[in-house]
C-alpha atoms as a PDB file:
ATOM      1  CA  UNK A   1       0.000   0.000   0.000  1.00  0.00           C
ATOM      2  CA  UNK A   2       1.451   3.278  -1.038  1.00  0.00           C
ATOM      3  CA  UNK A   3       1.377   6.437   1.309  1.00  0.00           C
ATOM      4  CA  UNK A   4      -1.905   8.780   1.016  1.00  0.00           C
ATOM      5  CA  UNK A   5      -0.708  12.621  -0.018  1.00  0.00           C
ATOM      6  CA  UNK A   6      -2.916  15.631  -1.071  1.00  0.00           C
ATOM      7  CA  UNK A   7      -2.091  19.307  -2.066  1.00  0.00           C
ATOM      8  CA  UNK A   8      -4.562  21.818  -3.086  1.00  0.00           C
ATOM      9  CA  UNK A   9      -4.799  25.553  -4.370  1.00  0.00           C
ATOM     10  CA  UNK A  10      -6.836  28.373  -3.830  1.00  0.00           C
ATOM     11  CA  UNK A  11      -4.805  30.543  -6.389  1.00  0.00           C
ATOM     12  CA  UNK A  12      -1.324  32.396  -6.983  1.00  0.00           C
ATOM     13  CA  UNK A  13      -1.592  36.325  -6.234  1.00  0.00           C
ATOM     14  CA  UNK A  14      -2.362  36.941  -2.942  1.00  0.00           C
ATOM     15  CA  UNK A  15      -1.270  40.632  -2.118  1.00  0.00           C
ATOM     16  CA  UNK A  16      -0.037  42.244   0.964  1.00  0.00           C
ATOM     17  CA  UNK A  17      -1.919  41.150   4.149  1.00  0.00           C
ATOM     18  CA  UNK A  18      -3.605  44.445   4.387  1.00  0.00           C
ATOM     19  CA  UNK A  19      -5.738  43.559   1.169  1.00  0.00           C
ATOM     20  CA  UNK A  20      -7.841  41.604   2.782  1.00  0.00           C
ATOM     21  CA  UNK A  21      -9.412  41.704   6.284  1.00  0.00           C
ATOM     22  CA  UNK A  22      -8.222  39.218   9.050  1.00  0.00           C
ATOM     23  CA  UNK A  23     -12.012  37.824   8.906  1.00  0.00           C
ATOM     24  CA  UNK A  24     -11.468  37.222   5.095  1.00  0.00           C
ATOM     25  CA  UNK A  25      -7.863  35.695   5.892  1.00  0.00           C
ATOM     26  CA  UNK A  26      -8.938  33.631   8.127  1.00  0.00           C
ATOM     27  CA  UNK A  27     -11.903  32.448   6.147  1.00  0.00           C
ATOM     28  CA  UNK A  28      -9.863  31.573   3.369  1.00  0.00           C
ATOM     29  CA  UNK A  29      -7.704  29.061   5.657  1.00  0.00           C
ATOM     30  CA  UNK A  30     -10.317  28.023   7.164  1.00  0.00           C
ATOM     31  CA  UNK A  31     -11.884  26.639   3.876  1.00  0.00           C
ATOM     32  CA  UNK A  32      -8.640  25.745   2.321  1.00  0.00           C
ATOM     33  CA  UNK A  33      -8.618  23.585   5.567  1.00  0.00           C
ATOM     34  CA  UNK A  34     -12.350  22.069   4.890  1.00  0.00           C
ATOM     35  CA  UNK A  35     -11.516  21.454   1.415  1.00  0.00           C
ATOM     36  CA  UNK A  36      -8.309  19.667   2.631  1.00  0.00           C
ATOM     37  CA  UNK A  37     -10.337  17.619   5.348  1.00  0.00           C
ATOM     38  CA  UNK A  38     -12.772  16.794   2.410  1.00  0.00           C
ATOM     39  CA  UNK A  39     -10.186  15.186   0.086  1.00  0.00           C
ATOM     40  CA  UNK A  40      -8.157  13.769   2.445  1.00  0.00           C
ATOM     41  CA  UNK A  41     -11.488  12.105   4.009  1.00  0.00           C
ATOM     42  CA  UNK A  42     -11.868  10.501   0.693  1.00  0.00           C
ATOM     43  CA  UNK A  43      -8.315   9.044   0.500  1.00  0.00           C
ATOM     44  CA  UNK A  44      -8.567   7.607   3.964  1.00  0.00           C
ATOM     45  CA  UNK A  45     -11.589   6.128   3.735  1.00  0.00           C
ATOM     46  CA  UNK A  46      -9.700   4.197   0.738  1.00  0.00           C
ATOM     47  CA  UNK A  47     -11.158   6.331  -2.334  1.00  0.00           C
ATOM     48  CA  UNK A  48      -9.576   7.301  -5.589  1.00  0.00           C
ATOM     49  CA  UNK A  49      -7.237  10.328  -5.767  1.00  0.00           C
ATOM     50  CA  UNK A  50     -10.286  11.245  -8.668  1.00  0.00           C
ATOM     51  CA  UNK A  51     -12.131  11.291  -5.876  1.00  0.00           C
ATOM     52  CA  UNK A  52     -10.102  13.334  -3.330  1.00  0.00           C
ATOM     53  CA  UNK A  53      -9.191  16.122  -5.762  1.00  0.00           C
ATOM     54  CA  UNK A  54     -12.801  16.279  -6.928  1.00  0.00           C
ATOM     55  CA  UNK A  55     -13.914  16.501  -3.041  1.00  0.00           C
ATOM     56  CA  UNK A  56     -11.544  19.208  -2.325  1.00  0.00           C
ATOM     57  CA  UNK A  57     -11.987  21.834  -5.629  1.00  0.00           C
ATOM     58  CA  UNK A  58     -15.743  20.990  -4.546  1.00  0.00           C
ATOM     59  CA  UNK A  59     -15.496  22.744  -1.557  1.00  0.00           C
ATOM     60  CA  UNK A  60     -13.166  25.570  -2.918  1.00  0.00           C
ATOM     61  CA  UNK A  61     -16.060  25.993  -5.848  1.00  0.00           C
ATOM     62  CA  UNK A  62     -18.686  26.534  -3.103  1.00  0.00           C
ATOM     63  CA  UNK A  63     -16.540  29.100  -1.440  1.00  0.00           C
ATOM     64  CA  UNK A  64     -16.684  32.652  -1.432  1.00  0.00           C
ATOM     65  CA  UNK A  65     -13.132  33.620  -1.008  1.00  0.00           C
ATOM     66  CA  UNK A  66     -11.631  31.688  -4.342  1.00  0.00           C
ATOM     67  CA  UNK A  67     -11.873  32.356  -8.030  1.00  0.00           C
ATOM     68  CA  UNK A  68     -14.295  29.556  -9.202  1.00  0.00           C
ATOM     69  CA  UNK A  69     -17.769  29.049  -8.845  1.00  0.00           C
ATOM     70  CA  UNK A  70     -19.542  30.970  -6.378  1.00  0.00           C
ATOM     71  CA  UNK A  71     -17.263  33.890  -6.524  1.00  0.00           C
ATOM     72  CA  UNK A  72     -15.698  32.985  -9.605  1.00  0.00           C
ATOM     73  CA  UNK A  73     -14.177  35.960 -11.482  1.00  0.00           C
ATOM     74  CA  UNK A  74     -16.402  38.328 -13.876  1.00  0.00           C
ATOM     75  CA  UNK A  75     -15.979  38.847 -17.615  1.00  0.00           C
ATOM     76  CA  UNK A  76     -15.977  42.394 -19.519  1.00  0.00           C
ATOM     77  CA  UNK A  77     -19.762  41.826 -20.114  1.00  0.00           C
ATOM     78  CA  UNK A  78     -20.443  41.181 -16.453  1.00  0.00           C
ATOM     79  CA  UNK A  79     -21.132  37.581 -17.047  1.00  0.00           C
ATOM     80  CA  UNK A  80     -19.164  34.317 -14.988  1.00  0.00           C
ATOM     81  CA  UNK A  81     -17.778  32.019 -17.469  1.00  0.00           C
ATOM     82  CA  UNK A  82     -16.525  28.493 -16.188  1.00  0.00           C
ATOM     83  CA  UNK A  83     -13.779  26.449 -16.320  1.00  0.00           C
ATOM     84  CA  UNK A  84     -12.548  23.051 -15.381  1.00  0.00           C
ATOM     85  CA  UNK A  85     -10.893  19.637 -16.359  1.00  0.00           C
ATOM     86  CA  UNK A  86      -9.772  16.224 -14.096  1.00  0.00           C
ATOM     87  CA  UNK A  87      -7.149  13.606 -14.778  1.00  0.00           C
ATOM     88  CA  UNK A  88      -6.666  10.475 -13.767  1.00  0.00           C
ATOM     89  CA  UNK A  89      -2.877   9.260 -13.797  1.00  0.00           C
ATOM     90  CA  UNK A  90      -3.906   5.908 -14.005  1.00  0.00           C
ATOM     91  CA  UNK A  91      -5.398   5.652 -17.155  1.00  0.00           C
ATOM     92  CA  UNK A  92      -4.682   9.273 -18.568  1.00  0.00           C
ATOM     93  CA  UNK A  93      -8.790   9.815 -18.855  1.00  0.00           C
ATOM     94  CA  UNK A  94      -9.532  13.045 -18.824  1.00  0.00           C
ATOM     95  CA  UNK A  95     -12.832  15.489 -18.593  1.00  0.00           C
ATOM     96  CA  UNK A  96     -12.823  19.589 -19.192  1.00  0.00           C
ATOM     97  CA  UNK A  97     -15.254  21.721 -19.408  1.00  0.00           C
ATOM     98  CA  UNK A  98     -15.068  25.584 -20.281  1.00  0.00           C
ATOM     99  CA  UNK A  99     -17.297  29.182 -20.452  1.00  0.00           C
ATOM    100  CA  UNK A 100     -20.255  27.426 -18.098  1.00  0.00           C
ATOM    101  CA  UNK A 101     -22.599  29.727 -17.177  1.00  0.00           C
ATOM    102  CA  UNK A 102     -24.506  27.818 -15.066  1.00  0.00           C
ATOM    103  CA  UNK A 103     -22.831  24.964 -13.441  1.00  0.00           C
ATOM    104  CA  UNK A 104     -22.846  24.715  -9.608  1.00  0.00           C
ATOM    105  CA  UNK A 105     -19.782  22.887  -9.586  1.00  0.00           C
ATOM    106  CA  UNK A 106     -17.842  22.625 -13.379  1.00  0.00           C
ATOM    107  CA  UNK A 107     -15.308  20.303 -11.612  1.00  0.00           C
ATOM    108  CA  UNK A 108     -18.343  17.725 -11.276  1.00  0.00           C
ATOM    109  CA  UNK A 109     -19.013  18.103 -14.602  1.00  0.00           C
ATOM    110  CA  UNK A 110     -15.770  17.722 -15.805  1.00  0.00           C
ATOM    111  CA  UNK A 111     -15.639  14.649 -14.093  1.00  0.00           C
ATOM    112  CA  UNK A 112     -19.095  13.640 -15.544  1.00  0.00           C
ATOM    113  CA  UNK A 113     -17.868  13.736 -18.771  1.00  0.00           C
ATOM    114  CA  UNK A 114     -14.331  11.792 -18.175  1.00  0.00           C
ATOM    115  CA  UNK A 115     -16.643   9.442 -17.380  1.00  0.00           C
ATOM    116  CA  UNK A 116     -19.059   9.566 -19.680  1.00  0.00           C
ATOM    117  CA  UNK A 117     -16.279   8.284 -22.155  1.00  0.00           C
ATOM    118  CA  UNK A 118     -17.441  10.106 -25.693  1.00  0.00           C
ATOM    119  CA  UNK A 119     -15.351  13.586 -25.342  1.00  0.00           C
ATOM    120  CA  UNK A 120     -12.309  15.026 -23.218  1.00  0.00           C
ATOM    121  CA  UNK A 121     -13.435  18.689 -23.733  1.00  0.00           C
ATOM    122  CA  UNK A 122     -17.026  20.444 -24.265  1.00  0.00           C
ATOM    123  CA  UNK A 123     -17.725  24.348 -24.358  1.00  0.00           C
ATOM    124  CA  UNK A 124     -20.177  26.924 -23.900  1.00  0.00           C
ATOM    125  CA  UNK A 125     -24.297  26.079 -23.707  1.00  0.00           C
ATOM    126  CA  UNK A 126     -23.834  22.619 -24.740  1.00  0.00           C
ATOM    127  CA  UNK A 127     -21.213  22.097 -21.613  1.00  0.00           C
ATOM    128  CA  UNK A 128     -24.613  24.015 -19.227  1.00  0.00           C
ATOM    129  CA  UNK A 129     -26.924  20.914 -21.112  1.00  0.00           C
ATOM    130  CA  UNK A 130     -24.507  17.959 -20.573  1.00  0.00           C
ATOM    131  CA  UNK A 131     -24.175  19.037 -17.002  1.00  0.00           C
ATOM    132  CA  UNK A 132     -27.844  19.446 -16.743  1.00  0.00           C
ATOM    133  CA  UNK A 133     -28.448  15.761 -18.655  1.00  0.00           C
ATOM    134  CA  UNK A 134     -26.190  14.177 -15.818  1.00  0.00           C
ATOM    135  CA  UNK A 135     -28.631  16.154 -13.071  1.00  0.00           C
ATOM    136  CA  UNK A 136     -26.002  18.207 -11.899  1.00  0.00           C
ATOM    137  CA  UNK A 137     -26.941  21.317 -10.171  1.00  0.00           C
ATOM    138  CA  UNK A 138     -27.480  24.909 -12.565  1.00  0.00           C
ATOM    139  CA  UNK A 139     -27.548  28.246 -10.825  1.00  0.00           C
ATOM    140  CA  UNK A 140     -28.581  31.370 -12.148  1.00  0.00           C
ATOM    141  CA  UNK A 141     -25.303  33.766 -12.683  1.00  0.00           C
ATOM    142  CA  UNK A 142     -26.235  35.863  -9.706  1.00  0.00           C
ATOM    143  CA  UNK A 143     -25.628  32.824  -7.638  1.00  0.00           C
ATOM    144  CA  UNK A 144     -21.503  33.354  -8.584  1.00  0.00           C
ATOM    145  CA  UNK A 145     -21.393  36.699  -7.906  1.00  0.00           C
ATOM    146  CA  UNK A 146     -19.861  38.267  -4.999  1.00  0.00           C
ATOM    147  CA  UNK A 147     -19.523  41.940  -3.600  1.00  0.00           C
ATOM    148  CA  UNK A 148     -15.768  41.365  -4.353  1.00  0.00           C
ATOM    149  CA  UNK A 149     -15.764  40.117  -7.988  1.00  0.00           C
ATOM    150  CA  UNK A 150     -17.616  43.047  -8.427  1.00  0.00           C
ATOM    151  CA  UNK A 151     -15.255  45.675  -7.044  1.00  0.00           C
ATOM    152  CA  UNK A 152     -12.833  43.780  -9.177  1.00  0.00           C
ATOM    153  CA  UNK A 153     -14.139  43.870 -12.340  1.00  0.00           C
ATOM    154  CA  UNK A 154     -14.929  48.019 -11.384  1.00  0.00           C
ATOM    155  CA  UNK A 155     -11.571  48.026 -10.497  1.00  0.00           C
ATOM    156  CA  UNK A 156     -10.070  46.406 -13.889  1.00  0.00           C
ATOM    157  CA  UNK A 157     -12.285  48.364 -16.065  1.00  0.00           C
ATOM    158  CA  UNK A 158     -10.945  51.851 -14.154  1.00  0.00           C
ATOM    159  CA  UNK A 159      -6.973  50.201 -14.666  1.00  0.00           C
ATOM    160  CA  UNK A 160      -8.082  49.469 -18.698  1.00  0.00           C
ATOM    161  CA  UNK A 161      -8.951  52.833 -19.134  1.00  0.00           C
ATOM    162  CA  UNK A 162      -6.400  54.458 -17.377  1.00  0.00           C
ATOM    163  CA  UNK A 163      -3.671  52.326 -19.142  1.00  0.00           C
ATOM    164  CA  UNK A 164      -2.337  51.028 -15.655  1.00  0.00           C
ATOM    165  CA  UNK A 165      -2.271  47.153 -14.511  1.00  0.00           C
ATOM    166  CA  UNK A 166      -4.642  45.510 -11.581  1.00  0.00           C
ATOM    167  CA  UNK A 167      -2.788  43.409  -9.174  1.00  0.00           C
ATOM    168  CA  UNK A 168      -3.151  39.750  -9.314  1.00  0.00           C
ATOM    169  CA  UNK A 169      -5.806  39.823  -6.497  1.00  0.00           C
ATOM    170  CA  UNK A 170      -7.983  41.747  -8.479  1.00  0.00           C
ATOM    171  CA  UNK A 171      -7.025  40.003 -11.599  1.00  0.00           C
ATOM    172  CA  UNK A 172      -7.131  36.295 -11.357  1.00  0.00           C
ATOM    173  CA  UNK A 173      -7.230  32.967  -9.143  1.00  0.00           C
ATOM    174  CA  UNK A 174      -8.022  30.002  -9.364  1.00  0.00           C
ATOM    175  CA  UNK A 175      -8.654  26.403  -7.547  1.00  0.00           C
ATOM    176  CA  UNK A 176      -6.891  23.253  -7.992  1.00  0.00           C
ATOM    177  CA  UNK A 177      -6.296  19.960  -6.053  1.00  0.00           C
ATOM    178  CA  UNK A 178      -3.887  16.480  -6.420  1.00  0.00           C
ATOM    179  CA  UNK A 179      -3.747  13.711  -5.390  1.00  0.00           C
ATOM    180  CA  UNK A 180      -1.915  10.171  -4.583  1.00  0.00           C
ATOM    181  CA  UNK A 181      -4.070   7.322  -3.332  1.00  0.00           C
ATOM    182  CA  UNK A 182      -3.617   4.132  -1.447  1.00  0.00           C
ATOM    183  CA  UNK A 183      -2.991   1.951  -4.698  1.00  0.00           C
ATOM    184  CA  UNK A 184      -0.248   4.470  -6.030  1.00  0.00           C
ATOM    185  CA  UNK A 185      -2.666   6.550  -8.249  1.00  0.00           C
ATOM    186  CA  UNK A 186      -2.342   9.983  -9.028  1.00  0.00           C
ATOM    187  CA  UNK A 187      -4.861  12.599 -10.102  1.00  0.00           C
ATOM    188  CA  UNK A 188      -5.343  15.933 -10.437  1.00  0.00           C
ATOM    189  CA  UNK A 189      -8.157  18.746 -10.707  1.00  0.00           C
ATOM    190  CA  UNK A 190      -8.460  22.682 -11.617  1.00  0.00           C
ATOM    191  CA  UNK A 191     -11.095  25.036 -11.696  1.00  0.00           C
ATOM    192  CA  UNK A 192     -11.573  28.674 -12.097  1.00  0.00           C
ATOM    193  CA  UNK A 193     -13.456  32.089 -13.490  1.00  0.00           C
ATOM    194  CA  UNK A 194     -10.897  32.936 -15.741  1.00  0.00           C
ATOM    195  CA  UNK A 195      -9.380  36.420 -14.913  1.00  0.00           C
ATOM    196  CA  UNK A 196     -11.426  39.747 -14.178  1.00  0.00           C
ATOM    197  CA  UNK A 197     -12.662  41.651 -17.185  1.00  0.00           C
ATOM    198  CA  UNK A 198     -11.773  38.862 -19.532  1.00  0.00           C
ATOM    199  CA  UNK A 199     -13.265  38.991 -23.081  1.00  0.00           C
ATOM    200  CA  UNK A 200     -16.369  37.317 -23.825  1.00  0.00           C
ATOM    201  CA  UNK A 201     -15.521  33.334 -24.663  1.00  0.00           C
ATOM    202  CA  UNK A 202     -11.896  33.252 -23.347  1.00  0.00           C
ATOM    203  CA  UNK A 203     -10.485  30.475 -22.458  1.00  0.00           C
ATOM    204  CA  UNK A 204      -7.301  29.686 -20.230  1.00  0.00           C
ATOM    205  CA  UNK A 205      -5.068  27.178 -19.226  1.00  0.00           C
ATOM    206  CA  UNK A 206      -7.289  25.308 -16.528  1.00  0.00           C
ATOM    207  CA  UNK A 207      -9.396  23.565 -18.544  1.00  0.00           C
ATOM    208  CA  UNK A 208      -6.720  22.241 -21.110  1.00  0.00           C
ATOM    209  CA  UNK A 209      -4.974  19.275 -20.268  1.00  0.00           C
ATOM    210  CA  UNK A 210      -1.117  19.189 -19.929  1.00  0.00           C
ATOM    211  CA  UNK A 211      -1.722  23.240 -19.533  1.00  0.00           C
ATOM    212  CA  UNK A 212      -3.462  23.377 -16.621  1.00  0.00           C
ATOM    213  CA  UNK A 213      -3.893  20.079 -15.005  1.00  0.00           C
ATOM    214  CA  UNK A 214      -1.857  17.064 -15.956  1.00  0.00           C
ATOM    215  CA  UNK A 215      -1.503  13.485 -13.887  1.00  0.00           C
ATOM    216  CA  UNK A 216       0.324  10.738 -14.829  1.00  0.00           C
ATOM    217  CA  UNK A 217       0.655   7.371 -12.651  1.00  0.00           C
ATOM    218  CA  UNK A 218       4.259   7.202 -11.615  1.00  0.00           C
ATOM    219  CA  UNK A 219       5.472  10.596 -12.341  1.00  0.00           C
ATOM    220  CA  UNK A 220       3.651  13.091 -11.057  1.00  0.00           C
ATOM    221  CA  UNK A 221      -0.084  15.040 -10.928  1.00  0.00           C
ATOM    222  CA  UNK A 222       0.213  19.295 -11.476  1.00  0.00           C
ATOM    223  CA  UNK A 223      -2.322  21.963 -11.035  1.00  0.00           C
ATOM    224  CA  UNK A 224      -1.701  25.610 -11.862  1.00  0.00           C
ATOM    225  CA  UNK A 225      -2.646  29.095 -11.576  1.00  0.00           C
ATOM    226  CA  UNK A 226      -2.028  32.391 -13.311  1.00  0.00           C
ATOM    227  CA  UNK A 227      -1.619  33.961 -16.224  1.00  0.00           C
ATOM    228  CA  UNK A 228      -2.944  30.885 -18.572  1.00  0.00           C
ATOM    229  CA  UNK A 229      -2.176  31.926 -22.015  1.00  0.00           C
ATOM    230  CA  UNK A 230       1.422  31.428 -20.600  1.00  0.00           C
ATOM    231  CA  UNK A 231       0.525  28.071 -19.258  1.00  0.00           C
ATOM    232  CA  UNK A 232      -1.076  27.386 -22.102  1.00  0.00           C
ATOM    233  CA  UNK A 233       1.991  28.076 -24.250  1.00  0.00           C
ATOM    234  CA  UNK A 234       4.671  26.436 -22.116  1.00  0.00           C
ATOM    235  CA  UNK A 235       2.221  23.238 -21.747  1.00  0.00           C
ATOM    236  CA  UNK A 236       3.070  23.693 -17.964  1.00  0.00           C
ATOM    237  CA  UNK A 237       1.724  20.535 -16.615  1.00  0.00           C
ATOM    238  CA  UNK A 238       3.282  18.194 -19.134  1.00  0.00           C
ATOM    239  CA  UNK A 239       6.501  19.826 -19.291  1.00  0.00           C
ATOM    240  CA  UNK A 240       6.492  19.427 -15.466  1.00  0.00           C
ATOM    241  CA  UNK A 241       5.849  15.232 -15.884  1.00  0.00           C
ATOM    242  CA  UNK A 242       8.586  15.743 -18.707  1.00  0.00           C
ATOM    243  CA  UNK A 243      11.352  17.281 -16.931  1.00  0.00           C
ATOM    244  CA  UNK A 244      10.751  14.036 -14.048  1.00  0.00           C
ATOM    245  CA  UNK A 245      10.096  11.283 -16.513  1.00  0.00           C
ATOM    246  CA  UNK A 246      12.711  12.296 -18.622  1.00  0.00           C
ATOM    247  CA  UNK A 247      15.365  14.574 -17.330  1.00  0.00           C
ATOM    248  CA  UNK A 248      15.307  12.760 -13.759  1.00  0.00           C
ATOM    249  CA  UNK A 249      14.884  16.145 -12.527  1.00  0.00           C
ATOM    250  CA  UNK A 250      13.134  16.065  -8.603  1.00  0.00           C
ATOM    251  CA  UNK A 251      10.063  17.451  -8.591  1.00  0.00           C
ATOM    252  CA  UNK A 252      10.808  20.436  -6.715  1.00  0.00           C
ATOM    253  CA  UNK A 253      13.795  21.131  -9.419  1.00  0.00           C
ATOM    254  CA  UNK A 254      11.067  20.580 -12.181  1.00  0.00           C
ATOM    255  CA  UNK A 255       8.247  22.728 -11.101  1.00  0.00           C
ATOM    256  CA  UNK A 256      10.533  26.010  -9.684  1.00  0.00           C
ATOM    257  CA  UNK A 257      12.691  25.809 -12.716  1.00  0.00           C
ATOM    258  CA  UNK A 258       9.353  26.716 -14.781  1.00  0.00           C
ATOM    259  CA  UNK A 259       7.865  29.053 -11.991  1.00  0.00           C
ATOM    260  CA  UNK A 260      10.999  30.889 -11.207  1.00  0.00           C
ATOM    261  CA  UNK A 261      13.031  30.854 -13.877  1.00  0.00           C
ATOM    262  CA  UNK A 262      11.217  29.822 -17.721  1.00  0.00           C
ATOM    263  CA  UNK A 263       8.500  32.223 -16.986  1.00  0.00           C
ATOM    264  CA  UNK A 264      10.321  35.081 -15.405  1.00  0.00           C
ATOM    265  CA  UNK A 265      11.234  36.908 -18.716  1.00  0.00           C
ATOM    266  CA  UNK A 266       7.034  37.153 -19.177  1.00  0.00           C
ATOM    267  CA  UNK A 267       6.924  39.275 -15.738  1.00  0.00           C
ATOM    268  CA  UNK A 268       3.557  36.884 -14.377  1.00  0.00           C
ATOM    269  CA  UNK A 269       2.234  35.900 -12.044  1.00  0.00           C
ATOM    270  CA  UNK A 270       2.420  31.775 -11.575  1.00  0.00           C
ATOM    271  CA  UNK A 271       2.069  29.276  -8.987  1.00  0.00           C
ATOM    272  CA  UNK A 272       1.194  25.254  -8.841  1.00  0.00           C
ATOM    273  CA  UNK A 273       0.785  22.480  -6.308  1.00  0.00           C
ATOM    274  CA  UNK A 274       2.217  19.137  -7.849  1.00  0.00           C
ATOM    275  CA  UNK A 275       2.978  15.844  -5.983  1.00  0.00           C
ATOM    276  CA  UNK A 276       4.967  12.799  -7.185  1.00  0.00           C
ATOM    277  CA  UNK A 277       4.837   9.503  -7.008  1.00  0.00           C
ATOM    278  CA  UNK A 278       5.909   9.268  -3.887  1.00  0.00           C
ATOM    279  CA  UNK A 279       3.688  11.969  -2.274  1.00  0.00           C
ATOM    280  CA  UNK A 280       6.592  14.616  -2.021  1.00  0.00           C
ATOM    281  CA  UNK A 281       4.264  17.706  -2.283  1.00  0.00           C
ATOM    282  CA  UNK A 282       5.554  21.195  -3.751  1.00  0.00           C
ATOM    283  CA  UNK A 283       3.717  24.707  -4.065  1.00  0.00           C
ATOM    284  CA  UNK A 284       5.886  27.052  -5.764  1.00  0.00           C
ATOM    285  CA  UNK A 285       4.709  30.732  -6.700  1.00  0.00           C
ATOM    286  CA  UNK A 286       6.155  34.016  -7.788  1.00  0.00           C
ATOM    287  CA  UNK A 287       3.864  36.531  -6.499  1.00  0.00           C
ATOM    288  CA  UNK A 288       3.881  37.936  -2.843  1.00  0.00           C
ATOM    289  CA  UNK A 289       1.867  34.979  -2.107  1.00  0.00           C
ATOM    290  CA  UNK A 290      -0.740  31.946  -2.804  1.00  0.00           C
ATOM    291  CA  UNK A 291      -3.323  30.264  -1.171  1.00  0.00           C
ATOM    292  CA  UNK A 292      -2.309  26.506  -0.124  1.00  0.00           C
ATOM    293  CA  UNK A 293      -2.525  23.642   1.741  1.00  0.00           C
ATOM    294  CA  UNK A 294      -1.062  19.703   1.866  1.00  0.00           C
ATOM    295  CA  UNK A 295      -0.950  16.874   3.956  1.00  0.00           C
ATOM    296  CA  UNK A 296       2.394  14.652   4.119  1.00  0.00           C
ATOM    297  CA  UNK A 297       2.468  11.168   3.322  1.00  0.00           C
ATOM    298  CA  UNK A 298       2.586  11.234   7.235  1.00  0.00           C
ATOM    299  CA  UNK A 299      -0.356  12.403   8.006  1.00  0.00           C
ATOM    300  CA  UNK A 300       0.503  16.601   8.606  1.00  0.00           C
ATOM    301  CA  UNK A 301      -1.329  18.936   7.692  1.00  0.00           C
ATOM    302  CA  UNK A 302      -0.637  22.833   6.632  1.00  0.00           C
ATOM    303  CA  UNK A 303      -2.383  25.800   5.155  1.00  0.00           C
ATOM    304  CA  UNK A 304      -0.543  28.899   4.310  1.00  0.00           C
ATOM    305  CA  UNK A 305      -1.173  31.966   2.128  1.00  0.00           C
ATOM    306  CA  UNK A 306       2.293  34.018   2.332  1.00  0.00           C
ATOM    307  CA  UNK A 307       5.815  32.823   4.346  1.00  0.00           C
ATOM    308  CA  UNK A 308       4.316  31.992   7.264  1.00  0.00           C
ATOM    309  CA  UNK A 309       2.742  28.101   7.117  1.00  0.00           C
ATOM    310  CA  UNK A 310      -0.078  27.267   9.726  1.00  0.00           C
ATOM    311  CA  UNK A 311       0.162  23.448  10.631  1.00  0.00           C
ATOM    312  CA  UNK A 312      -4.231  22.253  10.858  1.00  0.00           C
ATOM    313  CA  UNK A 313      -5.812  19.248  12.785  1.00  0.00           C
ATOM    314  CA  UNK A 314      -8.076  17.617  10.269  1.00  0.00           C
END
């Protein structure tokens, strides 16, 4: 029997501590420690690491303080526009969905349709349907909105026309989980709103697989956040199980060789969680900070948004 390991994501960005309040701070580890609890729950109890990083990106979605579903980011038009996509590293299945504007939870539906076996990737309205043929849950879009994704989106709008640049806060985020399980399979899981004031129909890295999410058994499962056209480019994930598989690199040397050193020259921001095939968990970022959380392959738990790292009972 293999070690159990988890690492999750709430998103790259997170600006000095006096942009939030210590109620929001404290919120946010608070659910990055439920959504922890969730998928780890799953992996004890002897589920699949589908099912832990679906679990914890779950909870994440239903939470106000991340970029993806309720709260999810805001596009130029006003409207919330929905992305998502799950691997398995065991067989290399995979599900995505993008620009939902009405699923509760588009990491559900991703996984609905990895399962479902016909496509890896559906878009738009005819994403909203399959979700809704499956019975998943449909909100109406004022259910994703939040007081603070609309600040944001004032916010970007003001920066657009003034020719200056948000911050990463009040540009982007998103969720993402993975996962080893008990038989030695890895998985991993992303969801997000895309950034603020995004054009109509955009799409970014999280949904794409071997951009945004990538797992493969024996090597390693990746999730990322930030600036996805850059992800999307670099084929972050993939290149990440590529630098291990081949190059024998660790997977610490892998993942901060891309965060903090390929993608400097683009002046992003860029973070991941990834875990190997061993459960060694890494969270690398290059902004001031990123909301995150793991447990060992011992059983210890952490959440942490800057330096400081707060060890949780689960």
């Amino acid at each position: 029997m293999t070690k159990i390991a988890l690492a999750i994501h709430g998103g790259c960005g997170v600006m000095p501590e006096d942009s939030m309040t210590q109620e929001e701070w404290e919120g946010a580890r608070r659910d990055l420690a439920a959504a922890l609890s969730a998928g780890y729950a799953r992996l004890k109890a002897g589920g699949s690491a589908v099912d832990a990083v679906e679990a914890a990106v779950v909870v994440m979605e239903d939470s106000p303080h991340f970029n993806a579903g309720h709260g999810a980011a805001l596009n130029e038009n006003g409207l919330h526009e929905l992305d998502a996509s799950i691997m398995n590293g065991a067989t290399l299945e995979a599900g995505a969905i993008s620009a939902s504007r009405a699923i509760r939870n588009p990491v559900k539906a991703a996984r609905a349709l990895m399962e479902d076996g016909r496509a890896v990737y559906v878009t738009g309205p005819a994403a909203d349907r399959f979700a809704k043929s499956k019975g998943l849950e449909v909100e109406p879009q004022s259910y994703f909105t939040t007081p603070k994704r609309l600040d944001a989106l004032e916010a970007m709008k003001r920066h657009a026309a003034a020719g200056t640049d948000g911050t990463e806060n009040e540009k982007h985020g998103t969720v993402g989980a993975v996962a080893l399980d008990a038989a030695g399979h890895l998985a991993a899981a992303t969801s997000t709103g895309g950034y603020t004031n995004k054009p109509e129909g955009r799409v970014g890295d999280s949904p794409i697989i071997g951009a945004g999410t990538y797992a493969r058994d024996g090597v390693c499962a990746v999730s990322g956040t930030g600036q996805g056209e850059f992800f999307i480019r670099y084929v972050l994930g993939h290149e990440v199980a590529s630098r291990i598989a081949y190059l024998r690199q660790d997977i610490a040397t892998a993942t901060e060789g891309l965060i903090k050193h390929d993608l400097a020259p683009h002046r992003i921001g860029a973070g991941l969680v990834a875990i190997d095939a061993q459960g060694v968990a890494v969270a690398p970022y290059n902004t001031p900070g990123m909301f995150r959380g793991w447990v060992t392959p011992e059983g210890h738990a952490f959440v942490a948004t800057h330096e400081q790292i707060h060890e949780i009972e689960l």
